[in-house]
Protein backbone atom coordinates (compact mmCIF):
# COMPACT_ATOMS: atom_id res chain seq x y z
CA UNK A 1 1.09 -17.36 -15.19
CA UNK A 2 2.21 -13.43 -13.82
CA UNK A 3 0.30 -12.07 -11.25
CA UNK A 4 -2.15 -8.82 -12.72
CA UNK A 5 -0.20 -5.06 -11.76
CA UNK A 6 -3.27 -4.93 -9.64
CA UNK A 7 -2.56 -7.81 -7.40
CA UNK A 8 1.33 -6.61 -7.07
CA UNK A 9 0.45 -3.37 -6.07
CA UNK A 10 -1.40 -4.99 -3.31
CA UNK A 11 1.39 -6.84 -2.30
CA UNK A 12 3.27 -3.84 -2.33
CA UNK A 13 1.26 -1.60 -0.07
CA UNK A 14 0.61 -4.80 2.51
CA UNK A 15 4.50 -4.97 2.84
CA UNK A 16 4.73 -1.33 3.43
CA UNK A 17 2.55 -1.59 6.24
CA UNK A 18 4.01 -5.16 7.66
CA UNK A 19 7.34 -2.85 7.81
CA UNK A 20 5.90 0.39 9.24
CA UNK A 21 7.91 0.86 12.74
CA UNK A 22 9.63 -2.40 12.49
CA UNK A 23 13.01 -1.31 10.24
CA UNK A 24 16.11 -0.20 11.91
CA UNK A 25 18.79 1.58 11.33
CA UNK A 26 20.48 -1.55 10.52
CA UNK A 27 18.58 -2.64 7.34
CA UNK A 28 19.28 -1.24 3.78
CA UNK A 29 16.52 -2.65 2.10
CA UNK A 30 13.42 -4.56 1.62
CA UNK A 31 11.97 -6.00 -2.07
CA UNK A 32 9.21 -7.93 -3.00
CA UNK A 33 9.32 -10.40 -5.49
CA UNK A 34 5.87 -10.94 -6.29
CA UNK A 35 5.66 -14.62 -7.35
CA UNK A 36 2.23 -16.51 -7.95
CA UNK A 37 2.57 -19.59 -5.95
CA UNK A 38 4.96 -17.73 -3.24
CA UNK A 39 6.29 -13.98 -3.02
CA UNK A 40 9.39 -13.11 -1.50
CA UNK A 41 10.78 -10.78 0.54
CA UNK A 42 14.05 -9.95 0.60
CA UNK A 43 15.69 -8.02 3.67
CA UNK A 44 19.26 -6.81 3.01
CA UNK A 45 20.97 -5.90 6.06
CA UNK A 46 24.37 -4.30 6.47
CA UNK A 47 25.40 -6.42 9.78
CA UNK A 48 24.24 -9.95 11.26
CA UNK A 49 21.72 -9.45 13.99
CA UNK A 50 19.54 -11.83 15.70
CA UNK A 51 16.94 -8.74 16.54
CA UNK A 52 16.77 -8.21 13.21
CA UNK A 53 15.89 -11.16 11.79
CA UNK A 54 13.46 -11.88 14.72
CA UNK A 55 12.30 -8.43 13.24
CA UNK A 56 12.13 -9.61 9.34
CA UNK A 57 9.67 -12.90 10.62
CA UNK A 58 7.52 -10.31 12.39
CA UNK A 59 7.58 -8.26 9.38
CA UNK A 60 6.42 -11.63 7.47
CA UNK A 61 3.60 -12.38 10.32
CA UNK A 62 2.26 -9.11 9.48
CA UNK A 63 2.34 -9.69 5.55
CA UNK A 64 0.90 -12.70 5.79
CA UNK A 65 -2.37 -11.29 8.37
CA UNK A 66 -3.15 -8.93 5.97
CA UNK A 67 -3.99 -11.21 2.86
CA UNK A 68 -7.67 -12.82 2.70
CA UNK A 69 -5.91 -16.26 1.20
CA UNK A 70 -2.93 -18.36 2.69
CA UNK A 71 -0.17 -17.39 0.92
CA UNK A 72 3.09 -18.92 0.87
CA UNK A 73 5.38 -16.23 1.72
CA UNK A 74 8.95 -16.79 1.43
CA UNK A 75 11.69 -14.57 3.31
CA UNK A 76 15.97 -13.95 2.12
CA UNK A 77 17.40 -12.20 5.08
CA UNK A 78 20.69 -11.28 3.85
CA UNK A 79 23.78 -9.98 5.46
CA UNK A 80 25.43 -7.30 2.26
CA UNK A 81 27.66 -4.96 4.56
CA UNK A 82 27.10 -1.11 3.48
CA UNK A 83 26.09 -1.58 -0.73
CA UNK A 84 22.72 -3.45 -0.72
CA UNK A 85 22.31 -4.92 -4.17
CA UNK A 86 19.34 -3.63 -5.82
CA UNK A 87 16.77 -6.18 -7.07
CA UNK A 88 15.71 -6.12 -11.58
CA UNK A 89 12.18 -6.33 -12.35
CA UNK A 90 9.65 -7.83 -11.51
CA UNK A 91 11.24 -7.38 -7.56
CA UNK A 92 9.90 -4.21 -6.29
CA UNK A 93 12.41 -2.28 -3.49
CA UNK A 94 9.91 -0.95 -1.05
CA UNK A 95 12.77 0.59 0.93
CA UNK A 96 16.37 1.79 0.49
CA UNK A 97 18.25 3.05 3.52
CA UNK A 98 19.85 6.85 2.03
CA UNK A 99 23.14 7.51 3.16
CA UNK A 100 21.96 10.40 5.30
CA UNK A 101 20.31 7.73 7.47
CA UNK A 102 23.11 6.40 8.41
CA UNK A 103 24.97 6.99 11.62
């Protein structure tokens, strides 16, 4: 059983806000992968950093506060260098770091 577009887009926006001021210049992108029993979040970051994973289970704290149930929420923190690899459908990227944000 799929989730309804309504419930994804939910998903969607609640991620967007779990990530508002907590992405650095480090990460090249976040996806959801809505999922019935257990959505995932995928972090792609170009180098290994302990702050930033610390950051990514914040950014799942936050998720998971703003959903009325208990979710299972899983989380792929994953270490891709400079050229994230960009999720297929159903995953939706809620963020891609441009290459004018890098320094």
């Amino acid at each position: 059983m799929t989730q309804s577009l309504d419930e994804v887009n939910r998903q969607v926006v609640c991620l967007v806000q779990a990530c508002l001021g907590a992405l650095s210049n480090n990460v090249l992108s976040v996806a959801l992968l809505p999922s019935r029993k257990a959505p995932q979040i995928r972090i792609s970051i170009e180098r290994d950093s302990p702050v930033d994973r610390e950051e990514a289970d914040d950014i799942v704290a936050e998720f998971y506060a703003l959903h009325d149930n208990d979710p299972e929420i899983g989380l792929d923190v994953v270490v891709e260098g400079s050229a994230p690899t960009i999720p297929e459908a159903p995953a939706r990227l809620i963020y891609l770091r441009h290459k004018s944000d890098e320094t």
